[in-house]
PDB file of N, CA and C in Angstrom:
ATOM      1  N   UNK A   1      19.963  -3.951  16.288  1.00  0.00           N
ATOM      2  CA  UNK A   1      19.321  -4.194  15.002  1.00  0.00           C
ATOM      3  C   UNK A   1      18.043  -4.983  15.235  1.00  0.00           C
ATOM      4  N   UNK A   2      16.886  -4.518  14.942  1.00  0.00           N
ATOM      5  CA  UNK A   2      15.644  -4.866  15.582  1.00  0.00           C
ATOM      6  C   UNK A   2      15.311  -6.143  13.942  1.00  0.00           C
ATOM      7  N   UNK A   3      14.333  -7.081  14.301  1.00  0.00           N
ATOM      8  CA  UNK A   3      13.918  -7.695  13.470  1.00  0.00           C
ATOM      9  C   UNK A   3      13.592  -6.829  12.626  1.00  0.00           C
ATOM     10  N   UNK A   4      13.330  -7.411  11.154  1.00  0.00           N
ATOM     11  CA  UNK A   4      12.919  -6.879   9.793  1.00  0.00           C
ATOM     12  C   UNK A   4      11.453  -7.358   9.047  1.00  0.00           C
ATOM     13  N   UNK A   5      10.985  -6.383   8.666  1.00  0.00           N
ATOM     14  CA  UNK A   5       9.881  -7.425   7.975  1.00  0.00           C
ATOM     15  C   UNK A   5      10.241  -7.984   6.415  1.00  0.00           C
ATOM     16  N   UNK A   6       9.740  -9.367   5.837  1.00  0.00           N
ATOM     17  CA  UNK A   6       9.924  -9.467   4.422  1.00  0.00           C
ATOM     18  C   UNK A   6       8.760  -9.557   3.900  1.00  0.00           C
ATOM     19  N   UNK A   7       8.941 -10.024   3.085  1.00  0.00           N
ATOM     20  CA  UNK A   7       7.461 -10.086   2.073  1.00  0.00           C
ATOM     21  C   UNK A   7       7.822 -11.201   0.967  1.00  0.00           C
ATOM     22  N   UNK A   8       6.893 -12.078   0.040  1.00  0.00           N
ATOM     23  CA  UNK A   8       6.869 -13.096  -1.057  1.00  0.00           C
ATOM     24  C   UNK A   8       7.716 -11.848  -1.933  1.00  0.00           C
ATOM     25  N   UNK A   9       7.426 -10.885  -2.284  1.00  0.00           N
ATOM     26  CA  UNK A   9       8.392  -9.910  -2.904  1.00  0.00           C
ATOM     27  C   UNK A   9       9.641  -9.561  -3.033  1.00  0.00           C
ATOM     28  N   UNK A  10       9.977  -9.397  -1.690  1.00  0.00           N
ATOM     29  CA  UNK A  10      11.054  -8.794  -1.008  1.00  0.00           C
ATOM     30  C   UNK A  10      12.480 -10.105  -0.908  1.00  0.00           C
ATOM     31  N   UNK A  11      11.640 -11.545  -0.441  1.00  0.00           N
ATOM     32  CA  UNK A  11      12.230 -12.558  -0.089  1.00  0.00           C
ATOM     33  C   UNK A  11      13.510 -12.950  -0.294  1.00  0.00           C
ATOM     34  N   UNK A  12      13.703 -13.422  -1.761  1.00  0.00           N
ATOM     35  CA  UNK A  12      14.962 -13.882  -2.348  1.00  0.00           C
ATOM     36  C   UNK A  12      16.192 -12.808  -1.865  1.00  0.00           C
ATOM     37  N   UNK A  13      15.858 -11.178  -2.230  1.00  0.00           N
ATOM     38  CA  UNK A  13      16.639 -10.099  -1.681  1.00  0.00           C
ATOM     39  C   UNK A  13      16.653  -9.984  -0.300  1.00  0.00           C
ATOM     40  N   UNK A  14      15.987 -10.614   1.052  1.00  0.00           N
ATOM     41  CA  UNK A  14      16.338  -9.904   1.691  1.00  0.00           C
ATOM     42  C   UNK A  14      16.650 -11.618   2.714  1.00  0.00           C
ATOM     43  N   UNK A  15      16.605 -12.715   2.073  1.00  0.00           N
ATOM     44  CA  UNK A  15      16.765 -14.034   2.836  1.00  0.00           C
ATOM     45  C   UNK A  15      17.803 -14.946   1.858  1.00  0.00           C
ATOM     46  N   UNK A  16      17.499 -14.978   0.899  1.00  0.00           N
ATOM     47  CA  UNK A  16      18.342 -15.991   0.063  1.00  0.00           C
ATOM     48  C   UNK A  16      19.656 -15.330  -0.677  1.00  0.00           C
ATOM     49  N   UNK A  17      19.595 -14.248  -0.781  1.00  0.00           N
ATOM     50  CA  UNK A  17      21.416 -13.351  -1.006  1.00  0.00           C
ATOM     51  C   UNK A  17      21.563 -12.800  -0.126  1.00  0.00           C
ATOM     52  N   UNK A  18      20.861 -12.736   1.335  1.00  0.00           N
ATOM     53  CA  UNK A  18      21.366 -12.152   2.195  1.00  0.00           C
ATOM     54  C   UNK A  18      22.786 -12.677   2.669  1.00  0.00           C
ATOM     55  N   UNK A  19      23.987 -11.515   2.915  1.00  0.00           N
ATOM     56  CA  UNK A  19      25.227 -12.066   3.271  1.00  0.00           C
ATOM     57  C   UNK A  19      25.925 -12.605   4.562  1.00  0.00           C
ATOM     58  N   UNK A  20      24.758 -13.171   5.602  1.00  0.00           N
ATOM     59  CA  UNK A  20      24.830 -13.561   6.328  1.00  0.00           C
ATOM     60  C   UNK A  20      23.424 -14.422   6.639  1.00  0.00           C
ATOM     61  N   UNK A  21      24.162 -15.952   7.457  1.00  0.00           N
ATOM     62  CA  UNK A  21      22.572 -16.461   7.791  1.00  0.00           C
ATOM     63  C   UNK A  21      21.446 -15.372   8.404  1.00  0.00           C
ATOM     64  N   UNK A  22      20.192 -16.246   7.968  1.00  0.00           N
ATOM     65  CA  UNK A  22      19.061 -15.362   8.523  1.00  0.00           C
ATOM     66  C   UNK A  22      18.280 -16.438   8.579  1.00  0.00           C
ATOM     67  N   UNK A  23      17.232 -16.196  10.176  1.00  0.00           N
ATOM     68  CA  UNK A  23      16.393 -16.560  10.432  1.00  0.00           C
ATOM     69  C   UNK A  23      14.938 -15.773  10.314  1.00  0.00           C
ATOM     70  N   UNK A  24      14.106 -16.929   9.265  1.00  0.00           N
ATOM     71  CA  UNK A  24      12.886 -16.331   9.354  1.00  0.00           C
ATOM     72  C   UNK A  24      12.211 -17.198   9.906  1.00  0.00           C
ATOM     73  N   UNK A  25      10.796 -16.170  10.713  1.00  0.00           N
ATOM     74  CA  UNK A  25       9.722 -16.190  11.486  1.00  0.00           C
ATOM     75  C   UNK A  25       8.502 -16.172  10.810  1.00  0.00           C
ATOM     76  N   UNK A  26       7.816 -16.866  10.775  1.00  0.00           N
ATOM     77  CA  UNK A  26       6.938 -17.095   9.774  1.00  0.00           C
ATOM     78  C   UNK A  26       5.326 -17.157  11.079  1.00  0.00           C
ATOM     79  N   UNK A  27       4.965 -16.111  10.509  1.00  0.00           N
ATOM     80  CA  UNK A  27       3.840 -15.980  11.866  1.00  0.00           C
ATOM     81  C   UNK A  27       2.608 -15.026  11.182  1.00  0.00           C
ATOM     82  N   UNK A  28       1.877 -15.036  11.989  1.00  0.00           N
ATOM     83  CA  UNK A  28       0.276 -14.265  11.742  1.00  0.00           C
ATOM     84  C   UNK A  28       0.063 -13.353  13.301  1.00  0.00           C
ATOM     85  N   UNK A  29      -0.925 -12.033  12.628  1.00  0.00           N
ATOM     86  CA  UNK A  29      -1.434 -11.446  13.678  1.00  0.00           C
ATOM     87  C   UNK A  29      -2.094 -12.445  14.717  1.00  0.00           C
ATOM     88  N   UNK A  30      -3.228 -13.126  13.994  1.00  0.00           N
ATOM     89  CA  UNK A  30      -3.927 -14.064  15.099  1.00  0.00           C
ATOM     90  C   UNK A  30      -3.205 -15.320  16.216  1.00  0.00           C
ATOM     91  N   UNK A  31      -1.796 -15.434  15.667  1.00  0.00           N
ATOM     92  CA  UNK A  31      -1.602 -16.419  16.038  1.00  0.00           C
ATOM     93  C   UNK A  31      -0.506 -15.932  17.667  1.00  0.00           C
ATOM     94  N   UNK A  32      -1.557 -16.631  18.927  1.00  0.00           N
ATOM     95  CA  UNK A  32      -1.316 -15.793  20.202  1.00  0.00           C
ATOM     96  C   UNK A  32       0.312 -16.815  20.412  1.00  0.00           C
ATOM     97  N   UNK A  33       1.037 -17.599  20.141  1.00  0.00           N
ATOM     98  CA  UNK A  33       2.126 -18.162  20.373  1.00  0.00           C
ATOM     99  C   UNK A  33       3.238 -17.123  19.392  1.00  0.00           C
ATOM    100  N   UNK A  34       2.610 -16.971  18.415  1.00  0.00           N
ATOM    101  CA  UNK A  34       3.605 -15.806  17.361  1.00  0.00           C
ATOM    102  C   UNK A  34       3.988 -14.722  17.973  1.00  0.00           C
ATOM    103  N   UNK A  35       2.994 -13.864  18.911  1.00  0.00           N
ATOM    104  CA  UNK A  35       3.116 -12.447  19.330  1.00  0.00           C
ATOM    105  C   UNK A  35       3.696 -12.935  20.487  1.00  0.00           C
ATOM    106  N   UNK A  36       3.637 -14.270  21.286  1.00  0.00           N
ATOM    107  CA  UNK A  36       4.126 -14.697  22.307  1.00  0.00           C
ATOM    108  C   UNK A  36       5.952 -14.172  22.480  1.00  0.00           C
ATOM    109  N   UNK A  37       6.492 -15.040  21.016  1.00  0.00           N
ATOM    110  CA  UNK A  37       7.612 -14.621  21.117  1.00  0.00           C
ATOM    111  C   UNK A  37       8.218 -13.456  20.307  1.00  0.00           C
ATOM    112  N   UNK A  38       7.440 -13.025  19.919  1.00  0.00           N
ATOM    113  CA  UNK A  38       8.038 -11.933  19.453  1.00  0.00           C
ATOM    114  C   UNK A  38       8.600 -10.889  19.922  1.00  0.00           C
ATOM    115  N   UNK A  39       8.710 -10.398  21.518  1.00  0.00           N
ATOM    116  CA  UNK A  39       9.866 -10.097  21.576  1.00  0.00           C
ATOM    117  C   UNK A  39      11.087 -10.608  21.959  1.00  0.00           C
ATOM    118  N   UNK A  40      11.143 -11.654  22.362  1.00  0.00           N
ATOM    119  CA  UNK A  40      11.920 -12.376  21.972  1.00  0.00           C
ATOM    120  C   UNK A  40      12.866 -12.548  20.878  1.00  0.00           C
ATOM    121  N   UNK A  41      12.241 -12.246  19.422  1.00  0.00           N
ATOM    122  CA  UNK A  41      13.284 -12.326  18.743  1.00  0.00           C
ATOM    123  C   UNK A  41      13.565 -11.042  18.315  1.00  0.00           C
ATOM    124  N   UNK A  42      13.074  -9.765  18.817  1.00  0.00           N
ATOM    125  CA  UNK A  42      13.667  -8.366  18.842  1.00  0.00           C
ATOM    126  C   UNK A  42      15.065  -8.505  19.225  1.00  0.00           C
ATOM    127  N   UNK A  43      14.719  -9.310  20.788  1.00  0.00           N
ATOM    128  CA  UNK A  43      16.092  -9.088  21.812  1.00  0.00           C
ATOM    129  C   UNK A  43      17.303  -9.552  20.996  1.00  0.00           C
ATOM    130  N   UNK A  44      16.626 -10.646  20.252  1.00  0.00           N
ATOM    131  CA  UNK A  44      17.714 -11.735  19.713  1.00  0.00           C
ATOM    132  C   UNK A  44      17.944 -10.999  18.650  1.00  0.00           C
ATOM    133  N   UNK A  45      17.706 -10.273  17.738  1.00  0.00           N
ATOM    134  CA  UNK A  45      18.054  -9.999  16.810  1.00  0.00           C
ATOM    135  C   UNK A  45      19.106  -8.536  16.893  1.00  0.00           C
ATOM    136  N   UNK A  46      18.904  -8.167  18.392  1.00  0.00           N
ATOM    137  CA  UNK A  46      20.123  -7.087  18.684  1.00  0.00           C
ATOM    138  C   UNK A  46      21.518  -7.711  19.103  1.00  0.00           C
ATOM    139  N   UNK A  47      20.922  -8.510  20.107  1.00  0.00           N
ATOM    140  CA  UNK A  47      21.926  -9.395  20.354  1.00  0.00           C
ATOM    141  C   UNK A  47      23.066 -10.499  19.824  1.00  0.00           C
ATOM    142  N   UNK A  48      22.839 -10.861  18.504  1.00  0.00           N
ATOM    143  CA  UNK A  48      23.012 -11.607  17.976  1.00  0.00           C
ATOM    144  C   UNK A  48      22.977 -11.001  16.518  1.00  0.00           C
ATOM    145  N   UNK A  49      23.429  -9.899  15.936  1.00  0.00           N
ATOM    146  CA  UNK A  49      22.921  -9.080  14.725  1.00  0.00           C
ATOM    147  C   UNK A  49      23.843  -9.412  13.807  1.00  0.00           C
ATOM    148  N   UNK A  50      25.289  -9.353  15.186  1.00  0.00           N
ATOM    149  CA  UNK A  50      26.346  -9.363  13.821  1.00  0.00           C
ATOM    150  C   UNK A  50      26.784 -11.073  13.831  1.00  0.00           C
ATOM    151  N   UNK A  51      26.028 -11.660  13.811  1.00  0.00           N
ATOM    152  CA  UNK A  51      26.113 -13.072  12.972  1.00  0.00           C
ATOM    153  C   UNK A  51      24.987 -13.742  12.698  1.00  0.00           C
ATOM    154  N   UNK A  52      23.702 -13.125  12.533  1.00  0.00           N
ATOM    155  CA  UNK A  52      22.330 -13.838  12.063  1.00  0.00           C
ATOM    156  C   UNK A  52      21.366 -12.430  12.059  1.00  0.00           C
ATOM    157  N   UNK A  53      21.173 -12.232  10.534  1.00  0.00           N
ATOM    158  CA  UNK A  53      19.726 -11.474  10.237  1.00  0.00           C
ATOM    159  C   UNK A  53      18.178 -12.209  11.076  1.00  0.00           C
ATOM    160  N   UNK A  54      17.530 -11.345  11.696  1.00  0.00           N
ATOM    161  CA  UNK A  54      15.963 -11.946  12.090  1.00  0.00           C
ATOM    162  C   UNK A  54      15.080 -11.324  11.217  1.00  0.00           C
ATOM    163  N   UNK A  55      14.044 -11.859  10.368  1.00  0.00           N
ATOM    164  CA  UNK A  55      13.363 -11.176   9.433  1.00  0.00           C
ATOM    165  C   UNK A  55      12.131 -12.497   9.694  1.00  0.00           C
ATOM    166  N   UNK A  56      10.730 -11.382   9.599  1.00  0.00           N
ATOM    167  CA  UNK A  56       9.709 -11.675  10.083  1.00  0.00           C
ATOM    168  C   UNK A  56       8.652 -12.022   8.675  1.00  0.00           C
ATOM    169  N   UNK A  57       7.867 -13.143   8.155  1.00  0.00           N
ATOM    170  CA  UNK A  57       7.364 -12.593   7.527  1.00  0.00           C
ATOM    171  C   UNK A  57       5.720 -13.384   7.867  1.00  0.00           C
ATOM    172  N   UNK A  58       4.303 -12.150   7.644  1.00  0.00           N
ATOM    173  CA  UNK A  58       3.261 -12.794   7.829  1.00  0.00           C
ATOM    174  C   UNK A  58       2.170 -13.926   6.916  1.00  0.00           C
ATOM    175  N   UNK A  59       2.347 -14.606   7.270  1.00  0.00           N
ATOM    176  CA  UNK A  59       1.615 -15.753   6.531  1.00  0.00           C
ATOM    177  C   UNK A  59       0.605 -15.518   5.601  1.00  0.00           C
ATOM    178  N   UNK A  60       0.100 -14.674   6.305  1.00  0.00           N
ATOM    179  CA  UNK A  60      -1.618 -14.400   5.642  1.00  0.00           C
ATOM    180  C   UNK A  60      -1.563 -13.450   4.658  1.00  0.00           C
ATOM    181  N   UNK A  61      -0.639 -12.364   4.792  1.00  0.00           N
ATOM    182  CA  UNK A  61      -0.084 -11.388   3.639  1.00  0.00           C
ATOM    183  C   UNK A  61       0.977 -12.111   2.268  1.00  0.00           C
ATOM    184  N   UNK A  62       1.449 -13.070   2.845  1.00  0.00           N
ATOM    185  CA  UNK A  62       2.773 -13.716   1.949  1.00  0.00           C
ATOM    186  C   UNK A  62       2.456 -15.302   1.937  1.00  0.00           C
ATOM    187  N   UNK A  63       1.738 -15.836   1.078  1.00  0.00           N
ATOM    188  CA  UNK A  63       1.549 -17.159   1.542  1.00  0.00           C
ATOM    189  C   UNK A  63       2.406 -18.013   0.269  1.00  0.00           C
ATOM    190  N   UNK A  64       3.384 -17.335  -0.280  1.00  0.00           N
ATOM    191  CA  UNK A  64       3.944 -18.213  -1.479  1.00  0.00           C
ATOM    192  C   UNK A  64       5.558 -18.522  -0.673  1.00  0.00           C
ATOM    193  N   UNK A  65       5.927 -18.033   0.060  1.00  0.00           N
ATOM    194  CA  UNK A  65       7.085 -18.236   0.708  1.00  0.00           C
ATOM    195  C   UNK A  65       7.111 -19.452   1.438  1.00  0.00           C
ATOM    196  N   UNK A  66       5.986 -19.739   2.702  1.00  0.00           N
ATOM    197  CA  UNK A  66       5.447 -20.559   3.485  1.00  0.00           C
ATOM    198  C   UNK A  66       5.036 -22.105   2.836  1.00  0.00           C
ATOM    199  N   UNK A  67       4.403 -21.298   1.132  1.00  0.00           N
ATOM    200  CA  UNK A  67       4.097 -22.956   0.866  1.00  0.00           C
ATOM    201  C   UNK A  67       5.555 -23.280   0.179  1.00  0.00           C
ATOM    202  N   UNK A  68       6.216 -22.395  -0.289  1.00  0.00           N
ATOM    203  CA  UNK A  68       7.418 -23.296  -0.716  1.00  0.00           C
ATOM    204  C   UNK A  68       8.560 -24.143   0.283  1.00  0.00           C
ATOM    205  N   UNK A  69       8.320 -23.727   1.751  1.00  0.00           N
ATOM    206  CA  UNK A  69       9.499 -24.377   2.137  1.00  0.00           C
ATOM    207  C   UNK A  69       8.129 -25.390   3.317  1.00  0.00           C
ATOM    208  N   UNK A  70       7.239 -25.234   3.093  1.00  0.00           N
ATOM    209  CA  UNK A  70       6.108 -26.441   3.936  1.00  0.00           C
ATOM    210  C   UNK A  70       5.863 -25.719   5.089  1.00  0.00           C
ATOM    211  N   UNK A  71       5.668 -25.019   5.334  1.00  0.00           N
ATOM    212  CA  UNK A  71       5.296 -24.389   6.617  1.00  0.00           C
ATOM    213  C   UNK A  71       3.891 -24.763   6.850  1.00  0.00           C
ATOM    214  N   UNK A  72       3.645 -25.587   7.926  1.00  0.00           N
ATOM    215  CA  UNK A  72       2.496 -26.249   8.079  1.00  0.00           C
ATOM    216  C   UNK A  72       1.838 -25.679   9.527  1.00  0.00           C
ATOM    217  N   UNK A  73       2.710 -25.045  10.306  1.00  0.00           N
ATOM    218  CA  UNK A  73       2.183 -24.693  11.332  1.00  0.00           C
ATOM    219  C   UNK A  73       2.596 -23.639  11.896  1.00  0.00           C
ATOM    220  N   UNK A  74       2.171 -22.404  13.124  1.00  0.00           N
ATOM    221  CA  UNK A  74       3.021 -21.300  13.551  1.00  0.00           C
ATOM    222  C   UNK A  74       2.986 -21.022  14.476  1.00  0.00           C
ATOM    223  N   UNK A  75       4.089 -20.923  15.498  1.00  0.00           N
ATOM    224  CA  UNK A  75       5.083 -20.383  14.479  1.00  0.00           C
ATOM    225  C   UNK A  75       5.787 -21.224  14.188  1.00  0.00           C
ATOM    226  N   UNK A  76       6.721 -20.979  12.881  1.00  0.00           N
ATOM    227  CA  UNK A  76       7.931 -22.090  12.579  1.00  0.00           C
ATOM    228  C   UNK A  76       9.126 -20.756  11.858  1.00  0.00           C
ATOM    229  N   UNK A  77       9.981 -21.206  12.676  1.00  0.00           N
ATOM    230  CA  UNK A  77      11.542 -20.428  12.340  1.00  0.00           C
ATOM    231  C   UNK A  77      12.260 -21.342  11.183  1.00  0.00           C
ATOM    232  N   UNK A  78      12.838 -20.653  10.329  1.00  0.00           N
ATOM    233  CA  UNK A  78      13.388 -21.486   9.332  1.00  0.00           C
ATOM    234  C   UNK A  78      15.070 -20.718   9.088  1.00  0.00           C
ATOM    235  N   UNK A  79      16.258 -21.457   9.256  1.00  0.00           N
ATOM    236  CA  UNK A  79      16.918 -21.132   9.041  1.00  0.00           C
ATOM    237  C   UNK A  79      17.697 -21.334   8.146  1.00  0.00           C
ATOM    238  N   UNK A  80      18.284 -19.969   7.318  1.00  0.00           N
ATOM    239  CA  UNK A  80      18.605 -20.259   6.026  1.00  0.00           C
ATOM    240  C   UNK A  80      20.006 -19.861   6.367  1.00  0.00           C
ATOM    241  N   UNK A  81      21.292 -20.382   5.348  1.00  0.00           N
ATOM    242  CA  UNK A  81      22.574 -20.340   5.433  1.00  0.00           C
ATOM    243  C   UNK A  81      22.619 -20.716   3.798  1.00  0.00           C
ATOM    244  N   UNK A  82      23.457 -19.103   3.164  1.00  0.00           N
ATOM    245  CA  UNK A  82      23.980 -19.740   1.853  1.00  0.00           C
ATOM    246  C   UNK A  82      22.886 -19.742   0.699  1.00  0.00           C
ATOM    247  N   UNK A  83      21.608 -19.547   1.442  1.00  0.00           N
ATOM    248  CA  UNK A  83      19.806 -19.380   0.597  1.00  0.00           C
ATOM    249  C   UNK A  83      19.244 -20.635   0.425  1.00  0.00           C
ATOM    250  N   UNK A  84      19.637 -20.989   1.627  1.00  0.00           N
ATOM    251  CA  UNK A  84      19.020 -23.015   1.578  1.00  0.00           C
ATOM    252  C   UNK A  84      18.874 -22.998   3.230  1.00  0.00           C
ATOM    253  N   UNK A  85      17.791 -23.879   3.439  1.00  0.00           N
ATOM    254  CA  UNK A  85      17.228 -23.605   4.584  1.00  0.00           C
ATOM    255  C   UNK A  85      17.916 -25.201   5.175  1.00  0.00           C
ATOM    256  N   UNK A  86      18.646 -24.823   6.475  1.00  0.00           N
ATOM    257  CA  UNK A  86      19.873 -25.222   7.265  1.00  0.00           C
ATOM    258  C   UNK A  86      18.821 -26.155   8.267  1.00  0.00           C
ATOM    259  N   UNK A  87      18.149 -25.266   9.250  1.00  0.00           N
ATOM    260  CA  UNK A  87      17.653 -25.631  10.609  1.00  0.00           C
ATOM    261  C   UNK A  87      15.869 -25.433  10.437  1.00  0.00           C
ATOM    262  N   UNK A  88      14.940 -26.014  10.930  1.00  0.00           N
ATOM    263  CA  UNK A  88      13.300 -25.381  11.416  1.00  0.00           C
ATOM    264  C   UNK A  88      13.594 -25.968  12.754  1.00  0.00           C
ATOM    265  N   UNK A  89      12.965 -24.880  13.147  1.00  0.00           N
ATOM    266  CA  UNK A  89      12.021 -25.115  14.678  1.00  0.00           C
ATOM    267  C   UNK A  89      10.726 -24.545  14.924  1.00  0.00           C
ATOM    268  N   UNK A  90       9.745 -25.691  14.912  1.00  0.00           N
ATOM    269  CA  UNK A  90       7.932 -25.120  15.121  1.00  0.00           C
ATOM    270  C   UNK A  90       7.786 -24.826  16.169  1.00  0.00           C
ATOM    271  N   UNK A  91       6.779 -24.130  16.484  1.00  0.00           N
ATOM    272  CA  UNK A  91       6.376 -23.681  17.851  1.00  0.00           C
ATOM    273  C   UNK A  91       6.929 -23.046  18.650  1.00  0.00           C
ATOM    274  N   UNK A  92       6.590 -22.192  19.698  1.00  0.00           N
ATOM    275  CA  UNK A  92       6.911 -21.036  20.480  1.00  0.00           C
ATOM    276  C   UNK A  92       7.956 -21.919  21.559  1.00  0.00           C
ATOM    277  N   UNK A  93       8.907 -21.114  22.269  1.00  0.00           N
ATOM    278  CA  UNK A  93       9.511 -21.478  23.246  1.00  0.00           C
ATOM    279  C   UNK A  93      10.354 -20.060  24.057  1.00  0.00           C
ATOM    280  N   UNK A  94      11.311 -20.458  24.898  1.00  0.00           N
ATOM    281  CA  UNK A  94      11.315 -19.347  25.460  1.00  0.00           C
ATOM    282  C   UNK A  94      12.574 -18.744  25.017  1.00  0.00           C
ATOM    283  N   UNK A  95      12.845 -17.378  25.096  1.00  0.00           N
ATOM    284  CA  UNK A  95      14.068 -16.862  24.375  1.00  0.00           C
ATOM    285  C   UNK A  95      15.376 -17.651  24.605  1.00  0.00           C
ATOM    286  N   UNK A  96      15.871 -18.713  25.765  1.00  0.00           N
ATOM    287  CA  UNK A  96      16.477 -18.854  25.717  1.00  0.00           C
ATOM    288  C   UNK A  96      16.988 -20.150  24.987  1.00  0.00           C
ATOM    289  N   UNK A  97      15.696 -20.834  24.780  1.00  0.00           N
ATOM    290  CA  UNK A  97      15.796 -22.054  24.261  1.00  0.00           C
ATOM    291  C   UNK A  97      16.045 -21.372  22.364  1.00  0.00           C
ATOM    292  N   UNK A  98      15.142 -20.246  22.063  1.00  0.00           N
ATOM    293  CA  UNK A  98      15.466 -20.076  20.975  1.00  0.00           C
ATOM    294  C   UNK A  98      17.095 -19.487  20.612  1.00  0.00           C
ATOM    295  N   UNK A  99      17.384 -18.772  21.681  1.00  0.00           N
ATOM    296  CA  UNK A  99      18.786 -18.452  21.355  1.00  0.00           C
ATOM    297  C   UNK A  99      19.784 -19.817  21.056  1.00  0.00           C
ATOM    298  N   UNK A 100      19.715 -20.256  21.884  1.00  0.00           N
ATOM    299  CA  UNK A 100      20.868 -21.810  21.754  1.00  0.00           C
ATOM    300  C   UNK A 100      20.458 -22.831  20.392  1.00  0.00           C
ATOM    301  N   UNK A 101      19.374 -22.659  19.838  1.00  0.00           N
ATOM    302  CA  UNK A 101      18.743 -22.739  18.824  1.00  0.00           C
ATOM    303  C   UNK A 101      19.319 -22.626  17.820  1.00  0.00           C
ATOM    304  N   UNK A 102      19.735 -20.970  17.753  1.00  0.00           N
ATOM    305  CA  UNK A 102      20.512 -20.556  17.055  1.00  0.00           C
ATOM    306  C   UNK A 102      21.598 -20.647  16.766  1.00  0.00           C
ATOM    307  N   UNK A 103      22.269 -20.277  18.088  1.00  0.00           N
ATOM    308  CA  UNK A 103      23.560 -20.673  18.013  1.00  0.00           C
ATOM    309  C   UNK A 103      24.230 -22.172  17.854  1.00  0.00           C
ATOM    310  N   UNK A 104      23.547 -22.816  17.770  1.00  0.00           N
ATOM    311  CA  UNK A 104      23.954 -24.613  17.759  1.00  0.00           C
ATOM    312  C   UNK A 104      23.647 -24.861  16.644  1.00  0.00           C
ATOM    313  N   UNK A 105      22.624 -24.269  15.585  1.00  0.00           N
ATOM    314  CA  UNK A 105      22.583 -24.326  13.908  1.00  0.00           C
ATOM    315  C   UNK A 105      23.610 -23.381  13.282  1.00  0.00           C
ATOM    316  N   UNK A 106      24.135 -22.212  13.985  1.00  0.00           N
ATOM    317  CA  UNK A 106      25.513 -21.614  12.779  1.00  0.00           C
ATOM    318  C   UNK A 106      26.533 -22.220  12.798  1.00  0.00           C
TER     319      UNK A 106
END
């Protein structure tokens, strides 16, 4: 199950009633640490599918999502459980640090 994209649209339906936690990625084309890990959270999001949604959304296209939960910098992962945001982690790192990441916030 490959990451997803959302949108300020899409959001509430596809992060906050989603029926399982989900981590969103909150990133921009320009931003060279965003594309850094991004596959990274492909891998993770196969790997890890059946207990955490990965859904991507871009800053510069969606900027009402970002200002509601403070997203001040990117990338920043925000993890939501229940449609309330559980865990953040800013900035790029390496898949494995983001995996344990994960798994130590469900």
């Amino acid at each position: 199950m490959a990451t997803q994209a959302t949108t300020d649209a899409s959001f509430d339906a596809d992060v906050l009633q989603a029926d399982k936690p989900v981590v969103v990625d909150f990133w921009a084309e320009w931003c060279g640490p965003c594309r850094m890990i991004a596959p990274a959270l492909e891998e993770l999001a196969d790997e890890l599918g059946d207990k955490v949604n990965i859904v991507k959304i871009d800053i510069d296209e969606n900027p009402d999502a970002p200002t509601k939960y403070g997203v001040r910098g990117i990338p920043t992962m925000i993890l939501f459980k229940n449609g309330q945001p559980a865990a953040t982690q800013v900035g790029a790192m390496p898949k494995s640090g983001i995996k344990q990441w994960i798994e130590r916030e469900l």
